[in-house]
Protein backbone atom coordinates (compact mmCIF):
# COMPACT_ATOMS: atom_id res chain seq x y z
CA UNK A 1 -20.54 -32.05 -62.45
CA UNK A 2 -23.24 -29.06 -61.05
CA UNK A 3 -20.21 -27.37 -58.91
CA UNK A 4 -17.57 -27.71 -61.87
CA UNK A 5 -20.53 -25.76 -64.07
CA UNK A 6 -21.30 -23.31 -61.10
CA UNK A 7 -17.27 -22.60 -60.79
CA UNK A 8 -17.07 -22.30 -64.52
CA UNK A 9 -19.86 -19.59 -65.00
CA UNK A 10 -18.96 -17.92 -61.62
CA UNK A 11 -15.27 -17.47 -63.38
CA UNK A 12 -16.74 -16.72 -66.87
CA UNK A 13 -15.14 -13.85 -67.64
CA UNK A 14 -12.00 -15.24 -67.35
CA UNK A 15 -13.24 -18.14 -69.75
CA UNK A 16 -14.10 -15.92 -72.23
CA UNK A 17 -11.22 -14.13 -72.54
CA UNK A 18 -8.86 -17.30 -72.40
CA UNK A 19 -11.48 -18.58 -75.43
CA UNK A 20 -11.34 -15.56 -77.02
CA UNK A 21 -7.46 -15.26 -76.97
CA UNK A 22 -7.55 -19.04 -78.32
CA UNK A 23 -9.84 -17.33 -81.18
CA UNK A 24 -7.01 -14.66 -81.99
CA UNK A 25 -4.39 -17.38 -82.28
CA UNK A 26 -6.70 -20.03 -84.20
CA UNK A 27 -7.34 -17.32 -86.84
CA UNK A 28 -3.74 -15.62 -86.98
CA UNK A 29 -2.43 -19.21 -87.69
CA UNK A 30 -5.12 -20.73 -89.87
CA UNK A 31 -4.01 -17.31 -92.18
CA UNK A 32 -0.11 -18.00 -91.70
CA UNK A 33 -0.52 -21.89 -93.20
CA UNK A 34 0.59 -20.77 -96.91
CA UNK A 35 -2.64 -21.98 -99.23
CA UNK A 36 -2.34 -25.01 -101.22
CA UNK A 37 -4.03 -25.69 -104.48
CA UNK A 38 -4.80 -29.54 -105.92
CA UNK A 39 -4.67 -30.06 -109.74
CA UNK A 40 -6.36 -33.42 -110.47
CA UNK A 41 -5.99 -35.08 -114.06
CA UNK A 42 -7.68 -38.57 -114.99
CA UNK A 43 -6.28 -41.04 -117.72
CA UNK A 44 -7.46 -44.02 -119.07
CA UNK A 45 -6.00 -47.33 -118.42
CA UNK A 46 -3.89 -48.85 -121.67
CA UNK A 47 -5.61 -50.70 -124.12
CA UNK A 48 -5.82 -54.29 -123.73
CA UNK A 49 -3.72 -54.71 -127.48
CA UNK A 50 -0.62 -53.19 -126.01
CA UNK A 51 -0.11 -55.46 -123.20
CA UNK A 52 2.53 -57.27 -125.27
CA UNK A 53 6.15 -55.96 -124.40
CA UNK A 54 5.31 -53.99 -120.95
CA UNK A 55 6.91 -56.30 -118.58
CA UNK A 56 10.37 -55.88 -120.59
CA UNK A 57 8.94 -52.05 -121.06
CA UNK A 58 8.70 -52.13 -116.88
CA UNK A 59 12.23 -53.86 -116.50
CA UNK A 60 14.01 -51.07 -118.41
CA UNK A 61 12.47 -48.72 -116.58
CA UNK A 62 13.23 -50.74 -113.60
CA UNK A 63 17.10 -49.52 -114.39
CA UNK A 64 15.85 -46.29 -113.21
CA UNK A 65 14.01 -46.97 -110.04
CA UNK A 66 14.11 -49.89 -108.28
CA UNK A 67 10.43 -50.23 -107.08
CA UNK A 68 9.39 -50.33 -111.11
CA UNK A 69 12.05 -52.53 -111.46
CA UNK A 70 10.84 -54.80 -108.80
CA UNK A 71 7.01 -54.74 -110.06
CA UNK A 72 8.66 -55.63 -113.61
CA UNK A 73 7.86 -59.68 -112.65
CA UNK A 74 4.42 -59.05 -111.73
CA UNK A 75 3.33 -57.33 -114.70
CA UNK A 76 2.28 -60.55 -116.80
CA UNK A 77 -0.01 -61.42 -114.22
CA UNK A 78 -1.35 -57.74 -113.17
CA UNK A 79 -5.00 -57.51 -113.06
CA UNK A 80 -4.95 -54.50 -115.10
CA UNK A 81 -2.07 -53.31 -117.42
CA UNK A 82 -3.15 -49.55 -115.57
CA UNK A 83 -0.18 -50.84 -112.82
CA UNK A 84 2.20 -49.82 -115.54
CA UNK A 85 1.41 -46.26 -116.07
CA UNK A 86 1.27 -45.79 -112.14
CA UNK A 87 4.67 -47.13 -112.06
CA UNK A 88 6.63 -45.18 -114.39
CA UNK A 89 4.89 -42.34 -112.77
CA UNK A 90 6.62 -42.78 -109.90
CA UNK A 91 10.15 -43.78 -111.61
CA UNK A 92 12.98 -41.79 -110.19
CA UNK A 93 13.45 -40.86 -114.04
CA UNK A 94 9.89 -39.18 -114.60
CA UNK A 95 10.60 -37.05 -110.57
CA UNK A 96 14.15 -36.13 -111.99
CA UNK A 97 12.56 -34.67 -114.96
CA UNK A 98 10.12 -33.04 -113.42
CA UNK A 99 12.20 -31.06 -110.81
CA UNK A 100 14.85 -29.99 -113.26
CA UNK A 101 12.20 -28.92 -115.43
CA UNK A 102 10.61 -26.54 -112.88
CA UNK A 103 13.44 -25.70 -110.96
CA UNK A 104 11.69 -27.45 -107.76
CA UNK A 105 15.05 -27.54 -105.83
CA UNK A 106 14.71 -23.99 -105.69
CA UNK A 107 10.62 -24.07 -105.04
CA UNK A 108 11.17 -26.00 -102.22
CA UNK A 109 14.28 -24.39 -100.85
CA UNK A 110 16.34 -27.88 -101.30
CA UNK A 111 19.92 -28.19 -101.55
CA UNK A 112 20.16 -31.97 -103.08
CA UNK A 113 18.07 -32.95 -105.69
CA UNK A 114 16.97 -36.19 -103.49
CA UNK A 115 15.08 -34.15 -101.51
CA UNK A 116 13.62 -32.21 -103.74
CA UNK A 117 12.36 -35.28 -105.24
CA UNK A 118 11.07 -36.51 -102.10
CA UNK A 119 9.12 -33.48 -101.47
CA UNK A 120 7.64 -34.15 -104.85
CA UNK A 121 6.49 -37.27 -104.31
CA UNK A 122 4.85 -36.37 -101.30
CA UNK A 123 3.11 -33.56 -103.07
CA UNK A 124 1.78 -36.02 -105.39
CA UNK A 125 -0.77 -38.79 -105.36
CA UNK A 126 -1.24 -41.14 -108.06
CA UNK A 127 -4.07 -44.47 -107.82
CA UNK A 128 -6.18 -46.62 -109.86
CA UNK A 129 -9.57 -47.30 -109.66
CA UNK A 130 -9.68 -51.55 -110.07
CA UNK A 131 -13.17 -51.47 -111.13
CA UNK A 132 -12.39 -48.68 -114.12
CA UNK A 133 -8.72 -48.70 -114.27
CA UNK A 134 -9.06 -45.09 -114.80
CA UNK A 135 -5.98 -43.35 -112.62
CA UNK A 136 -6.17 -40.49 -111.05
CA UNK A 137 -3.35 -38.32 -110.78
CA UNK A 138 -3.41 -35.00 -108.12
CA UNK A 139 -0.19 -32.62 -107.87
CA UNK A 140 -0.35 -29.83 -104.38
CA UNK A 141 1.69 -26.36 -104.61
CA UNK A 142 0.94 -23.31 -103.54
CA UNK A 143 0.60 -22.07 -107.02
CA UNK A 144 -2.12 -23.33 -108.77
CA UNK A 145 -1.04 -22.48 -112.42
CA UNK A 146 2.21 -24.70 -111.56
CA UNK A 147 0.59 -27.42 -109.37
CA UNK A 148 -1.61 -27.78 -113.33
CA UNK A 149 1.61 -27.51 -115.10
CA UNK A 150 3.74 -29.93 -113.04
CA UNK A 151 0.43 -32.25 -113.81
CA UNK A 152 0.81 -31.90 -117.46
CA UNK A 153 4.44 -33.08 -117.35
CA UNK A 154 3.66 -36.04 -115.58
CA UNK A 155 1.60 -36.87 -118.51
CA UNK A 156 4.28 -35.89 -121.12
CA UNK A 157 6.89 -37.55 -119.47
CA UNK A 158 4.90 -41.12 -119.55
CA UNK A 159 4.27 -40.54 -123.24
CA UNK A 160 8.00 -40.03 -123.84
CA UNK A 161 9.24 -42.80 -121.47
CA UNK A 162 6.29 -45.24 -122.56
CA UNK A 163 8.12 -44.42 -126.51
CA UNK A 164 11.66 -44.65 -125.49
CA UNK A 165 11.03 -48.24 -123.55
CA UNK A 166 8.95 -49.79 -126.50
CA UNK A 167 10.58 -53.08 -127.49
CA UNK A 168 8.19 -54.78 -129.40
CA UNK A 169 8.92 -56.99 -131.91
CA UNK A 170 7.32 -54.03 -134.85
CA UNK A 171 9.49 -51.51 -132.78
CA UNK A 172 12.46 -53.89 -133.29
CA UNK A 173 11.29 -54.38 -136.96
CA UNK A 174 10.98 -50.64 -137.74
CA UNK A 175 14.48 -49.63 -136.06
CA UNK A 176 15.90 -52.55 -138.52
CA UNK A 177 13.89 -51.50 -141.64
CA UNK A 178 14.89 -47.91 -140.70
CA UNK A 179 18.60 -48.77 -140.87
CA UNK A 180 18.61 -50.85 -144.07
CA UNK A 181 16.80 -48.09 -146.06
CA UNK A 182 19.43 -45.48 -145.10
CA UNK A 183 22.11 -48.00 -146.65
CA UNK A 184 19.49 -49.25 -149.57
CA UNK A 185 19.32 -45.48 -150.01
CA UNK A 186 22.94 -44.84 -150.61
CA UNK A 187 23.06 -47.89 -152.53
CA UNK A 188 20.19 -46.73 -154.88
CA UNK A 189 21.75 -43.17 -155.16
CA UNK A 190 25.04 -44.72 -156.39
CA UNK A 191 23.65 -46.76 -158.98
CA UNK A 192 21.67 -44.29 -160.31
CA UNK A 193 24.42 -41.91 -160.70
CA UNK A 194 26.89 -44.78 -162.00
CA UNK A 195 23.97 -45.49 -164.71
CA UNK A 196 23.70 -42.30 -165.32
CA UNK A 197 27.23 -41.22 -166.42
CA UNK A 198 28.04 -44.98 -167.97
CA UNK A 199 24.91 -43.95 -170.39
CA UNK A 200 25.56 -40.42 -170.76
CA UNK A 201 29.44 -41.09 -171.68
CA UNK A 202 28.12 -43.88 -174.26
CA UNK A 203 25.01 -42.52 -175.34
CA UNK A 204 23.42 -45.45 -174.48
CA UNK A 205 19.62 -44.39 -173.74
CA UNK A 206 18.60 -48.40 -174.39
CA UNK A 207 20.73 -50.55 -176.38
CA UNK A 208 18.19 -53.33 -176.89
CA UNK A 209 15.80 -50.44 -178.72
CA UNK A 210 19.11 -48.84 -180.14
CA UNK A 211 20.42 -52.19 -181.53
CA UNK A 212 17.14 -52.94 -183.45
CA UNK A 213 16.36 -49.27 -185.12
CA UNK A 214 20.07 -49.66 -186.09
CA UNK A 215 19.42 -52.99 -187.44
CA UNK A 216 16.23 -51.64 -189.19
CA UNK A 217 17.90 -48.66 -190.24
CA UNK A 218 20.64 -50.74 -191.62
CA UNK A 219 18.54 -52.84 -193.84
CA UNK A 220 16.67 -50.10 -195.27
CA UNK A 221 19.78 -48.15 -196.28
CA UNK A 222 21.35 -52.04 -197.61
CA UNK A 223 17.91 -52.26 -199.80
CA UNK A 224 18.80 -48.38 -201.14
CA UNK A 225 22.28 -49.34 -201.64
CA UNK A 226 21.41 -52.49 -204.01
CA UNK A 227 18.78 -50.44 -205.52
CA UNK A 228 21.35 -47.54 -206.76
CA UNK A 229 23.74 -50.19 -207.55
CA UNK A 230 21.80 -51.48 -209.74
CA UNK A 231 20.74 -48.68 -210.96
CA UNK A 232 24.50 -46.95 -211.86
CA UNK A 233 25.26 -50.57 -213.42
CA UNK A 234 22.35 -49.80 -216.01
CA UNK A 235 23.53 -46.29 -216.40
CA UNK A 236 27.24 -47.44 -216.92
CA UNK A 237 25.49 -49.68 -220.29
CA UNK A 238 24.10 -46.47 -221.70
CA UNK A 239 26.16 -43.67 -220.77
CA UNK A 240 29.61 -42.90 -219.88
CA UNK A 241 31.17 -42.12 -216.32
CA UNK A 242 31.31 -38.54 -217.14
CA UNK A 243 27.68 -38.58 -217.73
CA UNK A 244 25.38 -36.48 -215.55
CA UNK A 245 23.06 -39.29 -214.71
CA UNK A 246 25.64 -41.63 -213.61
CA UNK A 247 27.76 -39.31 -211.82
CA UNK A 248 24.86 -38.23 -210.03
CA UNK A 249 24.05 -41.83 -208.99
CA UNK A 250 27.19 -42.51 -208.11
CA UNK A 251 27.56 -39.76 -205.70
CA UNK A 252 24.40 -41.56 -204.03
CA UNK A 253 25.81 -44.77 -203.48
CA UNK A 254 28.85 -43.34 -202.44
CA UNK A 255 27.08 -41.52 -199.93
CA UNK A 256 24.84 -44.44 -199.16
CA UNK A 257 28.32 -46.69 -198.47
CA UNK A 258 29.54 -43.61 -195.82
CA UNK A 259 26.00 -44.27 -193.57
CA UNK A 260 26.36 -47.79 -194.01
CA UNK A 261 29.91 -47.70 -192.65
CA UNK A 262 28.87 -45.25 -190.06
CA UNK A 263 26.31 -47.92 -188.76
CA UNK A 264 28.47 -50.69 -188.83
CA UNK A 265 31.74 -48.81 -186.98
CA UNK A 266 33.54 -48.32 -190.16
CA UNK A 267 33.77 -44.85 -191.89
CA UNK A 268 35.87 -45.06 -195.22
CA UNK A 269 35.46 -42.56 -198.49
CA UNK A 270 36.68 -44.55 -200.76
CA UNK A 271 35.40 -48.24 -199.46
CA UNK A 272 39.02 -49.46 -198.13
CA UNK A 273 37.26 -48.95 -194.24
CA UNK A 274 38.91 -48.49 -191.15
CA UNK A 275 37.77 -48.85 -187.53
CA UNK A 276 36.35 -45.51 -186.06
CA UNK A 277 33.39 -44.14 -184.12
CA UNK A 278 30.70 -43.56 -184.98
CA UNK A 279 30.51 -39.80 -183.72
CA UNK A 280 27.81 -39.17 -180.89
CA UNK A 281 26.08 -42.61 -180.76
CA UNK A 282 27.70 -45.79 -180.64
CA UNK A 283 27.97 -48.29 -184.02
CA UNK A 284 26.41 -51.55 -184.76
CA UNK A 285 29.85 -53.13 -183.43
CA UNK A 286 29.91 -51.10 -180.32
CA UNK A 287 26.87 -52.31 -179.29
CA UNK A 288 27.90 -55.52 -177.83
CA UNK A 289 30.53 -54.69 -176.17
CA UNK A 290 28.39 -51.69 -174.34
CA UNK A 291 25.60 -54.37 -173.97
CA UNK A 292 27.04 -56.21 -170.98
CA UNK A 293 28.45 -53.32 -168.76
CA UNK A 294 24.96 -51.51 -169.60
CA UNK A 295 22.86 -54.52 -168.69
CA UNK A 296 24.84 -54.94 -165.50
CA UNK A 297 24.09 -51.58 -164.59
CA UNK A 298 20.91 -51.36 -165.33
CA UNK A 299 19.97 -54.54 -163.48
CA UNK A 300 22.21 -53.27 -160.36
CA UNK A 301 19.42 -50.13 -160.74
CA UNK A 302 16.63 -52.31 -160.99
CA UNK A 303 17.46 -54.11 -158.18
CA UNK A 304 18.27 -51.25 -155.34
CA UNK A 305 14.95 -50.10 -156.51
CA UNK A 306 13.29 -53.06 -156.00
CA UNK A 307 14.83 -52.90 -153.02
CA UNK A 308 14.11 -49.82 -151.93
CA UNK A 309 10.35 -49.62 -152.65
CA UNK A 310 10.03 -53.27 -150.78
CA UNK A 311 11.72 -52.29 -147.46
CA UNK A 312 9.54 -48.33 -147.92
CA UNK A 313 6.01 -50.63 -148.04
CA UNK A 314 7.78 -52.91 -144.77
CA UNK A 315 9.10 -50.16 -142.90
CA UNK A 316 5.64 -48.31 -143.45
CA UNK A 317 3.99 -51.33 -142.29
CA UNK A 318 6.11 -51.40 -139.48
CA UNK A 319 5.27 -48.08 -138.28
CA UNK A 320 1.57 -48.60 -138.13
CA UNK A 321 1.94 -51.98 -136.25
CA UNK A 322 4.35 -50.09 -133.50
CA UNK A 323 1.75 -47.06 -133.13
CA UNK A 324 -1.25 -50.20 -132.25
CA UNK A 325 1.52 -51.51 -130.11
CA UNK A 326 2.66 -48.64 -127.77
CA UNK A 327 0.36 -48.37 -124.79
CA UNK A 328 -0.85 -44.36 -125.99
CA UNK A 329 -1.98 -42.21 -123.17
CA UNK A 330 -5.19 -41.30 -123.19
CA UNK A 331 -5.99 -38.05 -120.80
CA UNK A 332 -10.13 -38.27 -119.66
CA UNK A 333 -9.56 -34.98 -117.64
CA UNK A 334 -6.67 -32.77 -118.59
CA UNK A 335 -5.30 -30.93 -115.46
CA UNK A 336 -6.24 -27.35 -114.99
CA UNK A 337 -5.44 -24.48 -112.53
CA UNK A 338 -7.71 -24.79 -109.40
CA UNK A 339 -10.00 -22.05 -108.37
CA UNK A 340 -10.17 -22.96 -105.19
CA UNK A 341 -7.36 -23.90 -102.29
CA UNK A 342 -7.82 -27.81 -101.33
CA UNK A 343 -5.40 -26.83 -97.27
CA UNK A 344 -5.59 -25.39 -95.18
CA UNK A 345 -9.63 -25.27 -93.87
CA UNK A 346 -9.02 -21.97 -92.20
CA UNK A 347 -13.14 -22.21 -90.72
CA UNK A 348 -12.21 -25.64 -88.98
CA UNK A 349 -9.00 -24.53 -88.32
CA UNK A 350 -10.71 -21.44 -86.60
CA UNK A 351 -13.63 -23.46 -84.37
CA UNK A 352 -10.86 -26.30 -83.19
CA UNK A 353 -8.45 -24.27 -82.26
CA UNK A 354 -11.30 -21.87 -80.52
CA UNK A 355 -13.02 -25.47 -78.98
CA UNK A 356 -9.61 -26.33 -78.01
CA UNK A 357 -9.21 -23.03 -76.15
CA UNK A 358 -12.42 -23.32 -74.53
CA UNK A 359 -11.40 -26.90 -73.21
CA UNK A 360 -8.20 -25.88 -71.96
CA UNK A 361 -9.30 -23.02 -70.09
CA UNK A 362 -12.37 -24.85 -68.21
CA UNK A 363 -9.97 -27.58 -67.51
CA UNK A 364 -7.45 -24.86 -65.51
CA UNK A 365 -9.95 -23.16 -63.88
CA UNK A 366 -11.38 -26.42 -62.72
CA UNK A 367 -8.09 -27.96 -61.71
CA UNK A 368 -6.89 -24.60 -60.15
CA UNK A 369 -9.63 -24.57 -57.93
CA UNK A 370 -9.24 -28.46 -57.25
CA UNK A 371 -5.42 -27.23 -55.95
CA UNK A 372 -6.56 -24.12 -53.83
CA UNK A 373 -8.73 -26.69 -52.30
CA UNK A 374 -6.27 -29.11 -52.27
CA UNK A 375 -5.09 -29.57 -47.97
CA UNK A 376 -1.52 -28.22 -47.89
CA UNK A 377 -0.51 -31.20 -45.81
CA UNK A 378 -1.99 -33.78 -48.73
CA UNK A 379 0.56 -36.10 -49.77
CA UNK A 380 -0.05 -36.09 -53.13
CA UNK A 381 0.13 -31.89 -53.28
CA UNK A 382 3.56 -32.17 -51.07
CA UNK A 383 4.70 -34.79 -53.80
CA UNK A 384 3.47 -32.39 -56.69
CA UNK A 385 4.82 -29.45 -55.26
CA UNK A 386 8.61 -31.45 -54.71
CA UNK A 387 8.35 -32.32 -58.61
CA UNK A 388 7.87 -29.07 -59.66
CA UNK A 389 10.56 -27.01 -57.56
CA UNK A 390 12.79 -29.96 -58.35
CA UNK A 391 12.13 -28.84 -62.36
CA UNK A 392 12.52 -25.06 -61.51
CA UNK A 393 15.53 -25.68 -60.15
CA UNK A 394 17.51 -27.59 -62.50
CA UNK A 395 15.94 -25.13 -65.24
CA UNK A 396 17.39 -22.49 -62.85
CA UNK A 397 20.71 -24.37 -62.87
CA UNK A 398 21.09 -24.83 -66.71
CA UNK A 399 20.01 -21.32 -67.42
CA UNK A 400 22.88 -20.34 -65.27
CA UNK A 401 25.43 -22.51 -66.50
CA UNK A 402 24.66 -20.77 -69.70
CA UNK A 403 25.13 -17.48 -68.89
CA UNK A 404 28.35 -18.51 -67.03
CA UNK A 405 29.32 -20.16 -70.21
CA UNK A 406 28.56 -17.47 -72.19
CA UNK A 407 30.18 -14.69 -70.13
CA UNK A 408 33.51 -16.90 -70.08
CA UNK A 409 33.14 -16.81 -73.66
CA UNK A 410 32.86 -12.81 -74.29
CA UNK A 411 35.54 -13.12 -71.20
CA UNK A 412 38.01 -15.24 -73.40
CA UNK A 413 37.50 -13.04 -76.51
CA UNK A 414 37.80 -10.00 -75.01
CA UNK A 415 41.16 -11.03 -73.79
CA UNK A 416 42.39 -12.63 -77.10
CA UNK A 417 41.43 -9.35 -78.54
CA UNK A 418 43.27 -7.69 -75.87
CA UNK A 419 46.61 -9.68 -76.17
CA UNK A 420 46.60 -8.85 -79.75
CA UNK A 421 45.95 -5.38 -79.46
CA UNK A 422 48.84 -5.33 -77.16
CA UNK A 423 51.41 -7.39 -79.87
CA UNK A 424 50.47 -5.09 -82.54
């Protein structure tokens, strides 16, 4: 060990400059490793309500990626539902996404997107803590704005994909109620409008209310009627019909007659009648017959709004029962730009390639001297020395058969080019 340390400080100068050229080329290639920048994000695990449903949720997704398809039979007995979330992260349809969405084929100077989403993946870690079942998801790029943006879609694409695969039974319930109410809808919107004209055609506001102030109206005008009657008869016993007095009341209960007939559907001056309408609402004997097609409408109203503001409370219902049912991501740390680069450590990068240097060099200048000393006549040196002029020489060999290969080459196309100089 003493003469290997005396031979190394006798030759130090050459050590130090072999060291120091290691230091040139440990620095000049920990500075030509592009940087690379980390963006970490944390999310908490599911909640333990919106376990129902994820092991169908994970066999949809399966259709996308096989490995989430595969875990879609373990799910019911997972330890923690946290499994979920890390597979759909890693779904083929969340990487797809992702590398359209950011161009990455282009980032990462890929032809096929394949590779582009392999690169991704191994740009990205995703785990679970099983004590917490917080995960922890960290994107690498050389840009740290987009390594915290590519983060962020991770997260937006499980919220969408953990939506689009819900099929729980309120998620079935709500698509249903959502469908019938856009055909109660149109349902309700044509009876109102069929109600609507059939009452505004008939003037028939309400023909239960109608019918009775008719009715009411009717008696009073019968109790006038009798009233003048009687009256004009007592007139008649005094006074002639050219009287005053009993023309007067005559014109009354003439008149009285015209509203009675008006009423009832019949309209006739001189008492012989005649059915005709009434004018702009209908008569006594219209009534009926508008009754039926009225009540038929108006119940077929009634009911589509019924209906209607039954399905609006499930639906509603229906809604709030999905949201507690869709496993929502919750984000503990959001992902932000790095400040600092995570690779490459340009200081250890420096002082092992510099060790390194150091190493290599005392280890030639020992072993060189170890060879000068070496008897020429050792077997072991003749054997070494056979090995290596054996290696020079078929290196020797190939390089020539490449320049002979390449001359005949330039030889063949300078001839072609020849021959066809010549034919033209």
């Amino acid at each position: 060990m003493l003469p290997n340390l005396q031979l190394l400080w006798a030759r130090r100068t050459e050590l130090q400059r072999w060291t120091g050229i290691g230091f040139v080329v440990s620095v000049l290639l920990a500075f030509l490793i592009p940087a690379q920048y980390t963006s970490t994000a944390r999310l908490m695990p599911p909640d333990s309500q919106s376990t129902n449903g994820l092991a169908m949720m994970a066999s949809l997704a399966g259709q996308n990626n096989l490995a989430l398809g595969a875990m879609a039979g373990d799910l019911l007995g997972m330890k923690t539902t946290g499994a979920l979330f890390t597979a759909v992260l890693r779904s083929r349809t969340v990487q797809d996404r992702i590398v359209q969405e950011f161009d990455l084929r282009r980032v990462y100077w890929k032809r096929l997107q394949e590779s582009a989403r392999v690169r991704l993946e191994e740009r990205t870690g995703i785990s679970e803590d099983r004590k917490s079942g917080v995960i922890t998801l960290t994107v690498d790029d050389h840009d740290p704005n987009r390594a915290a943006q590519i983060a962020a879609a991770y997260i937006d694409e499980l919220n969408v994909l953990m939506a689009q695969l819900n099929t729980s039974s309120a998620h079935r319930e709500r698509v249903f109620l959502e469908q019938r109410l856009d055909s109660i809808k149109v349902d309700l919107e044509s009876a109102e409008k069929d109600f609507s004209q059939f009452a505004s055609k008939n003037a028939a506001i309400d023909i239960t209310a109608q019918g009775k102030a008719m009715l009411e109206g009717a008696a009073s005008l019968q109790g006038e009627l009798i009233a003048a009657q009687s009256e004009l008869e007592g007139l008649k016993q005094i006074y002639s019909d050219n009287n005053v007095r009993v023309r007067t009341v005559q014109a009354r209960v003439n008149e009285l007659r015209v509203q009675l007939s008006k009423l009832g559907g019949k309209f006739s001056a001189d008492g012989s009648g005649g059915d005709t309408s009434s004018g702009d609402y209908p008569t006594l004997r219209q009534l009926p017959i508008l009754g039926v097609p009225y009540a038929d409408k108006y119940r077929r109203l009634k009911v589509e709004e019924a209906v209607f503001e039954t399905l609006t409370k499930q639906y509603e219902l229906a809604r709030v029962q999905e949201a507690k049912e869709i496993p929502s991501v919750k984000v503990l740390d959001a992902p932000q730009p790095p400040e600092a680069k995570s690779f490459p450590p340009r200081t250890w990068i420096i002082l092992g390639g510099t060790v390194c240097a150091l190493i290599l060099a005392s280890f030639w200048i020992v072993a060189s001297q170890r060879w000068t000393e070496t008897d020429p006549a050792d077997p072991g040196r003749m054997f070494a020395e056979e090995v290596a002029g054996t290696i020079r020489t078929s290196v020797a060999h190939a390089f020539a058969r490449s320049r002979r290969g390449e001359e005949a080459a330039v030889a063949e196309a300078r001839s072609q080019r020849e021959r066809a100089e010549a034919n033209s």
